[in-house]
C-alpha atoms as a PDB file:
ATOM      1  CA  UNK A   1     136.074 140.297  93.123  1.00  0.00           C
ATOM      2  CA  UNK A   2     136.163 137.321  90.736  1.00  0.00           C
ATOM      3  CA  UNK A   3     139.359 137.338  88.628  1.00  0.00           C
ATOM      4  CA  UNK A   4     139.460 136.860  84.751  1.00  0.00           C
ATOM      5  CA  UNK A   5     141.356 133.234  84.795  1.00  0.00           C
ATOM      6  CA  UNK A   6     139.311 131.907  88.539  1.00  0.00           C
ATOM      7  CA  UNK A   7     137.383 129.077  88.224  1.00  0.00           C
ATOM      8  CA  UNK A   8     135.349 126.953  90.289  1.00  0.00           C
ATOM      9  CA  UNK A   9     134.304 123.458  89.920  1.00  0.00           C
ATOM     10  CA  UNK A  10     131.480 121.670  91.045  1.00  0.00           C
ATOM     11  CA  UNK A  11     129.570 118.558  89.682  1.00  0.00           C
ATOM     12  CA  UNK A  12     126.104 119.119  87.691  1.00  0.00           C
ATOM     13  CA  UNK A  13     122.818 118.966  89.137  1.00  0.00           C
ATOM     14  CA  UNK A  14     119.869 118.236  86.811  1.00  0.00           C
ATOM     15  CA  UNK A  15     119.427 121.678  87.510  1.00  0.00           C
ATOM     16  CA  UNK A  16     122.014 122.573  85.205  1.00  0.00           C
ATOM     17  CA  UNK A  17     120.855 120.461  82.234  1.00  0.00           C
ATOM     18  CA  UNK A  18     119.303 123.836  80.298  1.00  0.00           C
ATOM     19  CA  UNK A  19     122.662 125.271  80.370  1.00  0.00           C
ATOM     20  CA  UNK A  20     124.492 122.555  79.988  1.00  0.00           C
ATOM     21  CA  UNK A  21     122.636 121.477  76.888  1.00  0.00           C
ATOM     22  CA  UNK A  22     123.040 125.571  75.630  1.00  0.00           C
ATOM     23  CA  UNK A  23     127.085 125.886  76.481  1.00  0.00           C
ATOM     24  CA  UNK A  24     127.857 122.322  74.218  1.00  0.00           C
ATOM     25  CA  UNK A  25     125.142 123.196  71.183  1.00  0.00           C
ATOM     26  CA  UNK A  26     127.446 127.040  71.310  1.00  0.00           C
ATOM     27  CA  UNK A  27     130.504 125.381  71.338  1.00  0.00           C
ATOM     28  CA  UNK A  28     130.182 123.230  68.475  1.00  0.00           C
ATOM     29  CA  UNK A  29     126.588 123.821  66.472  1.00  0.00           C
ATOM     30  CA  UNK A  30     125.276 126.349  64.441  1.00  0.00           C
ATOM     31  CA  UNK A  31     126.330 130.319  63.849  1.00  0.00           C
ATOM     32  CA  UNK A  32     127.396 131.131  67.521  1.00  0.00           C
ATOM     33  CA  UNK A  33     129.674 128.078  67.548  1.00  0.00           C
ATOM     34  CA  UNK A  34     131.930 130.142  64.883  1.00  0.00           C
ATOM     35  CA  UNK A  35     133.239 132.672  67.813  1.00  0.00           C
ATOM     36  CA  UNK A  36     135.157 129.950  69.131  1.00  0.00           C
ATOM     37  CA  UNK A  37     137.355 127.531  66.866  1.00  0.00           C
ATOM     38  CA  UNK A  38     136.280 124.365  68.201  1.00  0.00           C
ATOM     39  CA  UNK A  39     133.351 124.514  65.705  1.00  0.00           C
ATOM     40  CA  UNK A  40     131.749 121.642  64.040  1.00  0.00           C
ATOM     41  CA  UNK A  41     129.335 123.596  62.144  1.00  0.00           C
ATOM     42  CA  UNK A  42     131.178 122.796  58.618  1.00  0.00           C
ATOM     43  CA  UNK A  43     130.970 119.090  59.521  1.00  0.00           C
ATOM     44  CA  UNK A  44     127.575 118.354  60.945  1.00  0.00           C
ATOM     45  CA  UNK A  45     124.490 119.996  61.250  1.00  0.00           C
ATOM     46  CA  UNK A  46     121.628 119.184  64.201  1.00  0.00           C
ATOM     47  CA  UNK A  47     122.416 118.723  67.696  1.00  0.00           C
ATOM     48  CA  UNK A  48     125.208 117.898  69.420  1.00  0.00           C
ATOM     49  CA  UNK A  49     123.885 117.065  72.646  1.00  0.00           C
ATOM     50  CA  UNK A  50     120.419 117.288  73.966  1.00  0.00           C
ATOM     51  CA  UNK A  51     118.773 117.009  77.696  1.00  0.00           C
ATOM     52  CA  UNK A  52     118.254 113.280  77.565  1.00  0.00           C
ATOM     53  CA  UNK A  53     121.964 112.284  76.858  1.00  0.00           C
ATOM     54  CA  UNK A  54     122.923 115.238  79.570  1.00  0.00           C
ATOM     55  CA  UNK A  55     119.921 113.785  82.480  1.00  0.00           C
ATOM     56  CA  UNK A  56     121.610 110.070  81.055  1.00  0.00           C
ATOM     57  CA  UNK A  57     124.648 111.163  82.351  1.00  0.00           C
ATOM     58  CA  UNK A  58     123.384 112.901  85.332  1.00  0.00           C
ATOM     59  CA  UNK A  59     122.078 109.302  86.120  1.00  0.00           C
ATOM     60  CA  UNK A  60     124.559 106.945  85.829  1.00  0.00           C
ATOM     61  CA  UNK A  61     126.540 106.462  89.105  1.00  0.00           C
ATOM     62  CA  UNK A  62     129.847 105.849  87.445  1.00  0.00           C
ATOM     63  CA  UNK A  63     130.373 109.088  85.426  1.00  0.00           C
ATOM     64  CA  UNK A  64     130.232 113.004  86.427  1.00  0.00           C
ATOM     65  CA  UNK A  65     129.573 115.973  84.766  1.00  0.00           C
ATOM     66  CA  UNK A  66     132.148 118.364  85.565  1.00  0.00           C
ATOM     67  CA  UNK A  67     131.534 122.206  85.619  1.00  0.00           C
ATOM     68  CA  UNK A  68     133.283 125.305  85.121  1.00  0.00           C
ATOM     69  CA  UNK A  69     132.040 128.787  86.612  1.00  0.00           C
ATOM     70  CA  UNK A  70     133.469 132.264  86.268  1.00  0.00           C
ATOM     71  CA  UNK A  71     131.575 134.903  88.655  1.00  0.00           C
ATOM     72  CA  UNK A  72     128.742 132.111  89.165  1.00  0.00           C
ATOM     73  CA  UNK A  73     128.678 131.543  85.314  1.00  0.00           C
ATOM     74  CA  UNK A  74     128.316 128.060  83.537  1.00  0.00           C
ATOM     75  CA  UNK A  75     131.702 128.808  81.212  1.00  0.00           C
ATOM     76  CA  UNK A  76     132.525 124.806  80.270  1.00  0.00           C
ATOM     77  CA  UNK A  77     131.625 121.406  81.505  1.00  0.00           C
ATOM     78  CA  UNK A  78     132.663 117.792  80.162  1.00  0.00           C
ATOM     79  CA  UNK A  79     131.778 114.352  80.930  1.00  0.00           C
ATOM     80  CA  UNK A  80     134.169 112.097  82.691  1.00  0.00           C
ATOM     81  CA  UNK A  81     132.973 108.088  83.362  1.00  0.00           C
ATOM     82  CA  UNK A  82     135.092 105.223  85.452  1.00  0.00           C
ATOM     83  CA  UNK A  83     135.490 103.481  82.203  1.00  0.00           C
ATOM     84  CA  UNK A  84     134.971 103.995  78.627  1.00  0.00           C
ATOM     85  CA  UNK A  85     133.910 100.443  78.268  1.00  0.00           C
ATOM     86  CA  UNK A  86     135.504  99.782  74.822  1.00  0.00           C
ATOM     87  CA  UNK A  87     138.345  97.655  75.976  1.00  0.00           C
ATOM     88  CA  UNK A  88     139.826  95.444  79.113  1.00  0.00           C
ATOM     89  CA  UNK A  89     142.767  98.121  79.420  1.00  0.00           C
ATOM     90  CA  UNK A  90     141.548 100.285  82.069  1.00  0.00           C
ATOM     91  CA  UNK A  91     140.424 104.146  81.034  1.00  0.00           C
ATOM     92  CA  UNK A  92     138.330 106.813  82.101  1.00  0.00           C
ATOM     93  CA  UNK A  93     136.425 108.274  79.294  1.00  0.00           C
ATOM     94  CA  UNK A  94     136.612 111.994  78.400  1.00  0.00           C
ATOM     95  CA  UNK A  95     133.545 113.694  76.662  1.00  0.00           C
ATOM     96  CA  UNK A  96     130.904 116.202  76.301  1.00  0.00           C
ATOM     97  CA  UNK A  97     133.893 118.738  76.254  1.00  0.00           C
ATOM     98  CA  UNK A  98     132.639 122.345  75.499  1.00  0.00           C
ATOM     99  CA  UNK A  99     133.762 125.484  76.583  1.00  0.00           C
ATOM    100  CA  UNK A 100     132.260 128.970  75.872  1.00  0.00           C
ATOM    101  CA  UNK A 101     132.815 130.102  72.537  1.00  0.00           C
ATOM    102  CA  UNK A 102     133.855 133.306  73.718  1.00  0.00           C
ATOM    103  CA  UNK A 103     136.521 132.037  76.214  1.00  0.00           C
ATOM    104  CA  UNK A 104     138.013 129.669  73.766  1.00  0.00           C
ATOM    105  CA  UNK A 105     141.714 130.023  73.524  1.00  0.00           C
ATOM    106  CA  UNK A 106     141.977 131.622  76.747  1.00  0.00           C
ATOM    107  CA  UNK A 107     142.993 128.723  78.817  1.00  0.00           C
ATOM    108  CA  UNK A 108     139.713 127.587  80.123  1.00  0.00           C
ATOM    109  CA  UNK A 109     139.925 124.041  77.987  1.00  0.00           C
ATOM    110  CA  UNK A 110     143.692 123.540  79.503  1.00  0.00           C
ATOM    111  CA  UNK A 111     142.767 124.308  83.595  1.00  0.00           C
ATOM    112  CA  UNK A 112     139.408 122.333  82.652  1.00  0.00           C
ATOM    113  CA  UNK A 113     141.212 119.116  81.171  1.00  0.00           C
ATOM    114  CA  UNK A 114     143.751 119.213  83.614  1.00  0.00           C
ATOM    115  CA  UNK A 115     141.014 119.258  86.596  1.00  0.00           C
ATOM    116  CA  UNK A 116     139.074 116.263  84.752  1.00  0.00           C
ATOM    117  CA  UNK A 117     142.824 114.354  84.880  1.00  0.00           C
ATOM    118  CA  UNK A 118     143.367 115.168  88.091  1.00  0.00           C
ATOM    119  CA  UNK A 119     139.845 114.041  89.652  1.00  0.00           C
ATOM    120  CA  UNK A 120     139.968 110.466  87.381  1.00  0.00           C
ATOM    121  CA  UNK A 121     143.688 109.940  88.534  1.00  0.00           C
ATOM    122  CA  UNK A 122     143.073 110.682  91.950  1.00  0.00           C
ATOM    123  CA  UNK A 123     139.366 109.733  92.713  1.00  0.00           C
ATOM    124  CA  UNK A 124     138.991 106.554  90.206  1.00  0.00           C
ATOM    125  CA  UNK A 125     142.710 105.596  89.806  1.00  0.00           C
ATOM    126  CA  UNK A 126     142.479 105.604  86.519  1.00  0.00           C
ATOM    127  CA  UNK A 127     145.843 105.044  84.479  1.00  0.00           C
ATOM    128  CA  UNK A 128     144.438 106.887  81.582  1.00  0.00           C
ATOM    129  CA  UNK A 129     142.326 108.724  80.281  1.00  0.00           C
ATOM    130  CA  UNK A 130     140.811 107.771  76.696  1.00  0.00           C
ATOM    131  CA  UNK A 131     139.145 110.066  74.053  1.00  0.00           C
ATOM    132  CA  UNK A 132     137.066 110.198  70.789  1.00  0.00           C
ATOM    133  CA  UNK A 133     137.374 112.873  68.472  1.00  0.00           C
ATOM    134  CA  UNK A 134     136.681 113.605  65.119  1.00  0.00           C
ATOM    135  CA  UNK A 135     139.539 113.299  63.229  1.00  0.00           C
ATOM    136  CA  UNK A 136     138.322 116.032  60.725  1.00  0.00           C
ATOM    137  CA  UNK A 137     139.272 118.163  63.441  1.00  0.00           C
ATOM    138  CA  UNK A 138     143.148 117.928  63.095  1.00  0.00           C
ATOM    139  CA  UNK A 139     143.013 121.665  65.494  1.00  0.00           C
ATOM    140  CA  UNK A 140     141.597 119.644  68.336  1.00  0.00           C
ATOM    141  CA  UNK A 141     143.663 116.795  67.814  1.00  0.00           C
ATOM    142  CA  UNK A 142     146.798 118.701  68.024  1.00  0.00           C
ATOM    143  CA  UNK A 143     145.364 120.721  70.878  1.00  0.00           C
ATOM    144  CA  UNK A 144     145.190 116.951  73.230  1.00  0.00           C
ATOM    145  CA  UNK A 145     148.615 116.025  71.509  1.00  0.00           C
ATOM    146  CA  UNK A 146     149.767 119.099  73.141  1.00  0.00           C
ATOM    147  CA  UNK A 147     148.799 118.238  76.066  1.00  0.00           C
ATOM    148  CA  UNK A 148     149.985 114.686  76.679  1.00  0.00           C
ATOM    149  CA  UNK A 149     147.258 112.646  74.491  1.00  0.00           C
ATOM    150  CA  UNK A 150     148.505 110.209  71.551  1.00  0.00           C
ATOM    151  CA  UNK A 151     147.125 108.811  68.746  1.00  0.00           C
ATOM    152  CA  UNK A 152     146.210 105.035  69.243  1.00  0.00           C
ATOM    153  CA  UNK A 153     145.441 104.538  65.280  1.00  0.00           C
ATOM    154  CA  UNK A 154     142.190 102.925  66.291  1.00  0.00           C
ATOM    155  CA  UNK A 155     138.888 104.801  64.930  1.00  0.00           C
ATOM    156  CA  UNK A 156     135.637 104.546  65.566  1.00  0.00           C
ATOM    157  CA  UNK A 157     132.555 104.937  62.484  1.00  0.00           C
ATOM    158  CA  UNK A 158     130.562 107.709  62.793  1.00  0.00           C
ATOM    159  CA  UNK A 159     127.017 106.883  63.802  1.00  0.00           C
ATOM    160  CA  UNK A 160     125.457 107.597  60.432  1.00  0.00           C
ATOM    161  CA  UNK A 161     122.036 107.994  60.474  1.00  0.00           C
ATOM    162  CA  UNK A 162     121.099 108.364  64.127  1.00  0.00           C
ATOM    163  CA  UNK A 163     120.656 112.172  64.600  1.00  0.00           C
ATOM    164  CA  UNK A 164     121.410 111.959  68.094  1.00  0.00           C
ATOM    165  CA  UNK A 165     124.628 112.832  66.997  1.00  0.00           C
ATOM    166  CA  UNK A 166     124.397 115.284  64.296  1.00  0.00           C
ATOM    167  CA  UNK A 167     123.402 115.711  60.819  1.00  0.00           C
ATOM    168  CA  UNK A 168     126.716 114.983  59.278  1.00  0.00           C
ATOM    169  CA  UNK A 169     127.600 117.415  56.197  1.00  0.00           C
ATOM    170  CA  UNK A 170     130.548 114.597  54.878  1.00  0.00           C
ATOM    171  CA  UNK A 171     130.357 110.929  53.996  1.00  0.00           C
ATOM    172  CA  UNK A 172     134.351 110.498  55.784  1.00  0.00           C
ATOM    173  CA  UNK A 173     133.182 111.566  59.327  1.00  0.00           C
ATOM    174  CA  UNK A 174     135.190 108.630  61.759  1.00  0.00           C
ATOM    175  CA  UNK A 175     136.401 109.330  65.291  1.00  0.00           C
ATOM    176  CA  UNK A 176     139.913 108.752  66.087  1.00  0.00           C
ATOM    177  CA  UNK A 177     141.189 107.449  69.631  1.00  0.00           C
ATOM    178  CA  UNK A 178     143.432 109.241  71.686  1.00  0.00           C
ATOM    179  CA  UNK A 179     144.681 108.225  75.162  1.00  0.00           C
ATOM    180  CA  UNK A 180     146.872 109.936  78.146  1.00  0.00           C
ATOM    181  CA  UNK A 181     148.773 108.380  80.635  1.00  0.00           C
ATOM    182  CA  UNK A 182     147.382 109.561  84.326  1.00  0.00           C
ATOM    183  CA  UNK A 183     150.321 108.229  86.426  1.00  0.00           C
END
């Protein structure tokens, strides 16, 4: 019998893309999004993610899409990639974070995170592990700093304008850096 907190892991198959794409848009889109409080429904509007960025990922040799199943369920996934490709100082990246809105604040995120760590520490030898968040969402941001990530001070402009990303509901959307020592 499958425990409340046991989790497998496994990397996505394009099989997986419907319910990968249905798991991020609950997290942080839209009415069902508001179970959870990882929620970006007061700050954009639209999509979050979408089958082509998810089958993008799928594709590119030097990242993974992580899952999480409880009892054979998809309950959170997030993208982790060699490099983030923003600076010489060597990084894995950390995305495409979501867990089920339901499950939020039960520890999934934590045994999640620390499983992405532990996979680009010990399969990539990355040093660190680098991050973009909105830094609207102070929550989330203390959540990481709470878990080993810092603030670098360096943001990122929001992608006004290219929907891909979200309808934003604020003219002051910006991502903020954040970055863990692996070692």
């Amino acid at each position: 019998m499958t425990t409340q907190t046991e989790l497998t892991f496994r990397t996505a198959t394009e099989a997986d893309v419907p319910a990968l794409v249905a798991l991020v848009e609950s997290a942080y889109r839209g009415e069902p999004s508001r179970a959870g409080w990882t929620t970006e429904a007061d700050l954009l509007d639209g999509r979050r993610t979408g089958a082509d960025e998810v089958l993008a990922v799928l594709a590119d040799p030097d990242s993974v899409l992580l899952t999480a199943e409880r009892g054979g369920e998809l309950v959170a996934c997030c993208h982790l990639a060699r490099s983030d490709g923003e600076t010489a100082e060597p990084a894995a990246y950390f995305g495409m974070f979501a867990v089920s809105p339901l499950l939020q604040a039960g520890g999934v995120g934590g045994r999640v995170l620390a499983e992405a760590e532990r996979r680009a520490r010990e399969e990539w030898g990355a040093p660190r592990m680098r991050m973009k968040v909105l830094s609207a969402r102070t929550d989330l941001i203390a959540w990481y700093e709470r878990r080993g990530y810092v603030r670098t001070g360096r943001t990122v402009p929001f992608p006004y304008g290219d929907e891909r990303f979200g309808v934003p509901r604020r003219t002051d959307l910006r991502f903020e850096v954040l970055v863990k020592p692996l070692g």
